[in-house]
Structures are given as structure tokens and as C-alpha cells.
Protein backbone atom coordinates (compact mmCIF):
# COMPACT_ATOMS: atom_id res chain seq x y z
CA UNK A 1 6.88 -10.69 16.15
CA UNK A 2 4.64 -9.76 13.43
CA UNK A 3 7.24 -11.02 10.75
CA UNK A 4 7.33 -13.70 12.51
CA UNK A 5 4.03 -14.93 12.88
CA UNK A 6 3.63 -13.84 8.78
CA UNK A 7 6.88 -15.52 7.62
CA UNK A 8 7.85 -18.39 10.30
CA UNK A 9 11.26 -17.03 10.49
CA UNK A 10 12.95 -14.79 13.01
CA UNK A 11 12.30 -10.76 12.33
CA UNK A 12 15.61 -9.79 11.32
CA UNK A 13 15.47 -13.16 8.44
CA UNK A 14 11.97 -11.56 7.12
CA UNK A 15 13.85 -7.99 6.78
CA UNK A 16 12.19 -6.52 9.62
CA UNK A 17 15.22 -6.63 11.98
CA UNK A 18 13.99 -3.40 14.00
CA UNK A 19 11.27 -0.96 12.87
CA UNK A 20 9.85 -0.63 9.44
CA UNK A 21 12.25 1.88 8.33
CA UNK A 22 15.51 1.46 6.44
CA UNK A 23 18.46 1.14 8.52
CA UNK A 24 20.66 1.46 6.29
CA UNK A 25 22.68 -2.44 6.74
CA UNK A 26 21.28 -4.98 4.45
CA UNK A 27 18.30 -6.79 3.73
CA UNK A 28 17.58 -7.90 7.31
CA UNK A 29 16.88 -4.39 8.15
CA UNK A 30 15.34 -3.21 5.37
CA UNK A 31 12.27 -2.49 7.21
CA UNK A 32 9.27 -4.64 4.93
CA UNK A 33 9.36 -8.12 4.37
CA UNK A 34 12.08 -10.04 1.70
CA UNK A 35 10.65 -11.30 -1.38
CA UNK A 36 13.18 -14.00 -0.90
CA UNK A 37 10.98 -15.03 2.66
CA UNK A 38 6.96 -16.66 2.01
CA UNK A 39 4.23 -15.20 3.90
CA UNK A 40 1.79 -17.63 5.43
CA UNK A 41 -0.62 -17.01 2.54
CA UNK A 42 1.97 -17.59 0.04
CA UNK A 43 3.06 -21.26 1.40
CA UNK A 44 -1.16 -22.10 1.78
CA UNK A 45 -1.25 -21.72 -2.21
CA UNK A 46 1.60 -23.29 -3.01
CA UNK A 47 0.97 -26.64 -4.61
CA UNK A 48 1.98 -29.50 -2.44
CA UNK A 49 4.09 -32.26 -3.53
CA UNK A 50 3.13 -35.46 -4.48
CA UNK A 51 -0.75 -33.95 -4.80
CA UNK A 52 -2.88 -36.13 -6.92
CA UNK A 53 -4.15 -34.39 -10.07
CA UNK A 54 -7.71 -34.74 -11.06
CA UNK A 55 -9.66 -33.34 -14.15
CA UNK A 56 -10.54 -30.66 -12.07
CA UNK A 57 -6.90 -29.32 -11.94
CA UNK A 58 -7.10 -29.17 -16.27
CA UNK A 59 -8.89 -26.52 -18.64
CA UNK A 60 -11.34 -27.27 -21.48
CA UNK A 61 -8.49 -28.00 -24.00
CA UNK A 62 -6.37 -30.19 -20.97
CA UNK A 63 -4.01 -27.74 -20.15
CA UNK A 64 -3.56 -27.64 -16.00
CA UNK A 65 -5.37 -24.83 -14.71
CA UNK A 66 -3.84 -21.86 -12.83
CA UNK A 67 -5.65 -22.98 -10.05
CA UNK A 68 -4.57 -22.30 -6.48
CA UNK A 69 -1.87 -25.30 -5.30
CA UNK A 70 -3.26 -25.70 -1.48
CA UNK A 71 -6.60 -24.57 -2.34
CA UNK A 72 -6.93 -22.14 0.45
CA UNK A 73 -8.51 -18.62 -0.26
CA UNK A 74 -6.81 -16.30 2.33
CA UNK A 75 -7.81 -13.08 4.45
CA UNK A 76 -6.33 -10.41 6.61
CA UNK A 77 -7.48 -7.76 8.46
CA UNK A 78 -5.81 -6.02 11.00
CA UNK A 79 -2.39 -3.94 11.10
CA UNK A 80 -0.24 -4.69 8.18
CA UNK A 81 2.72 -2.83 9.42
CA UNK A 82 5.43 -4.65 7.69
CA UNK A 83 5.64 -2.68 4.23
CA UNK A 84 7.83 0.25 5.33
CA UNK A 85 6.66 3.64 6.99
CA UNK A 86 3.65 5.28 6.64
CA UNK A 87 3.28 8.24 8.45
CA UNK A 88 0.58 8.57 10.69
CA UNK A 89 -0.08 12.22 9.09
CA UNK A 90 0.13 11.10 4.69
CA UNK A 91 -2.19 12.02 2.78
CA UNK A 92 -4.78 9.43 1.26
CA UNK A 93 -3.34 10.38 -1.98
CA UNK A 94 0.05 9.42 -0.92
CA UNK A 95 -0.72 5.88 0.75
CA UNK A 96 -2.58 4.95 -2.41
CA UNK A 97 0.05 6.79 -4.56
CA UNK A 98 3.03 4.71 -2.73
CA UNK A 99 0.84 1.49 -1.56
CA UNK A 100 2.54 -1.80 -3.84
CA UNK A 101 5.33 0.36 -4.63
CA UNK A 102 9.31 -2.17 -4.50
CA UNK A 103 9.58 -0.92 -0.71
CA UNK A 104 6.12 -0.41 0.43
CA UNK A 105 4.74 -4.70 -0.06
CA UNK A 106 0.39 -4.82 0.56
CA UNK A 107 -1.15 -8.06 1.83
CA UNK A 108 -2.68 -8.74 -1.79
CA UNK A 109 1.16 -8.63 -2.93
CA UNK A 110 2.11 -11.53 -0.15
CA UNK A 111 -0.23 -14.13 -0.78
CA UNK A 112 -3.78 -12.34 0.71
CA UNK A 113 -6.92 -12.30 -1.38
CA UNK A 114 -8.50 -9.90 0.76
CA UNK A 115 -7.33 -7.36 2.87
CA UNK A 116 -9.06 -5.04 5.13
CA UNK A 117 -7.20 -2.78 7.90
CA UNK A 118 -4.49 -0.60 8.35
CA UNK A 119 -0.55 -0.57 6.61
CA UNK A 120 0.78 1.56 8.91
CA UNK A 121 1.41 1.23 12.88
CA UNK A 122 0.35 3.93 14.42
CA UNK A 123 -2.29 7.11 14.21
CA UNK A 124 -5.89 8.01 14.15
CA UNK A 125 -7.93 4.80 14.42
CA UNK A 126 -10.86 6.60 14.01
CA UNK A 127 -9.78 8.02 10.30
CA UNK A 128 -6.65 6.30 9.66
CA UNK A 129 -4.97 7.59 6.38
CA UNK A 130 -3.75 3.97 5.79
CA UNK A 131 -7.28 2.21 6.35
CA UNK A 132 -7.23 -0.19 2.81
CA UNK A 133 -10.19 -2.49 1.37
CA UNK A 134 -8.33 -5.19 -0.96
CA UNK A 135 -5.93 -2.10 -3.41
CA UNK A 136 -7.38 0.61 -2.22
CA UNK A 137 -7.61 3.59 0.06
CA UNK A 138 -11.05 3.90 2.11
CA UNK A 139 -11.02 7.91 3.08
CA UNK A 140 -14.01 7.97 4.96
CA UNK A 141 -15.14 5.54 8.00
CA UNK A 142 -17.44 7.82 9.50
């Protein structure tokens, strides 16, 4: 349902068709979300059809801007949990060492600006080895 609620499609279409491990049988068990599939923070920044331009949208020598399309600045926090496995016992070193890795997508990746909370599913929630700020690892809470 995560997948889901992230993509608009049905779990299996966002390549989380069971867990977030590989099973093995194509891309709609792959176990992290398709590249091929937008997140919700990728469709908010997307420009929109038909939008009016303004100078706003153009540079100092009139070339358009790399401005966001929908104009929305986007946040997460929470569980990730649709990037692959993380085992509850990694390392810090080995989160930050296979975070944004081709199997192992971060919120920043798919469409977020800022990210705070978890990539895994499951462990400590006290000192979670998969606790990220934005790129990077936080290893202590407390």
C-alpha cells in the first residue's frame, strides 16, 4: 500500500509486488520502486500543460529557468521502505555506503527535497541504522 499511495498505481505496477526484496520474476517484483512509475513528488514538479509563462519562468539572458514545473517544494518523513532491504542489523557505513545505489532508490532520488526518517522497515526505533536527514546517515539520536 505504500507504493501505492507513493506512485498511484497498484504495488506489483510500482515494482513492489511483495516485499522489498528481489524475487527473482521481473520488474514488478523487483522489490523498490520502477523508474519507469512517478512518485507523488515527481508528478507535483512536473510542469503542467498549457501553464502560462511569465518573466519569472526566464533567466537574466531569457533563457527559461530550471525552475520547478508545479511549483511545489516537497517533504517526507516517515518509513521509506520501498528502496530494497536494509537489514535491521547494517552498519551505518553500509546504509550510507549502499543508500542511492541502481537498487536501493532514496526519497531525494523520487522527487523529495527533504527527507527525514527511516529506509528500512523494521528494527531499533530508538537507534535505527537507516535513520537519514536529506543524503545522509544520522548515527546518533540519543
Amino acid at each position: 500500500s505504500r507504493a501505492s499511495l507513493l506512485t498511484g498505481v497498484y504495488p506489483h505496477q510500482a515494482g513492489i509486488g511483495h516485499m522489498v526484496y528481489d524475487a527473482g520474476v521481473g520488474p514488478a517484483y523487483q522489490g523498490f520502486l520502477r523508474r519507469d512509475v512517478a512518485t507523488v513528488a515527481e508528478m507535483l514538479k512536473r510542469e503542467c500543460p498549457g501553464a502560462e509563462e511569465n518573466a519569472d519562468d526566464f533567466d537574466k539572458d531569457g533563457r527559461k529557468s530550471a525552475k520547478r514545473g508545479g511549483g511545489y517544494a516537497t517533504f517526507m518523513a516517515g518509513k521509506w521502505h520501498v528502496g530494497s532491504e536494509y537489514p535491521p542489523d547494517a552498519s551505518h557505513e553500509w546504509v550510507q555506503n549502499t543508500m542511492g545505489d541502481e537498487t536501493h532508490p532514496t526519497p531525494t532520488q523520487r522527487g523529495f527535497d527533504k527527507f527525514y526518517g527511516t529506509l528500512g522497515g523494521g528494527g531499533s526505533y530508538y537507534q535505527p541504522p537507516s535513520l537519514v536527514r536529506d543524503d545522509g546517515v544520522v548515527k546518533e539520536v540519543m
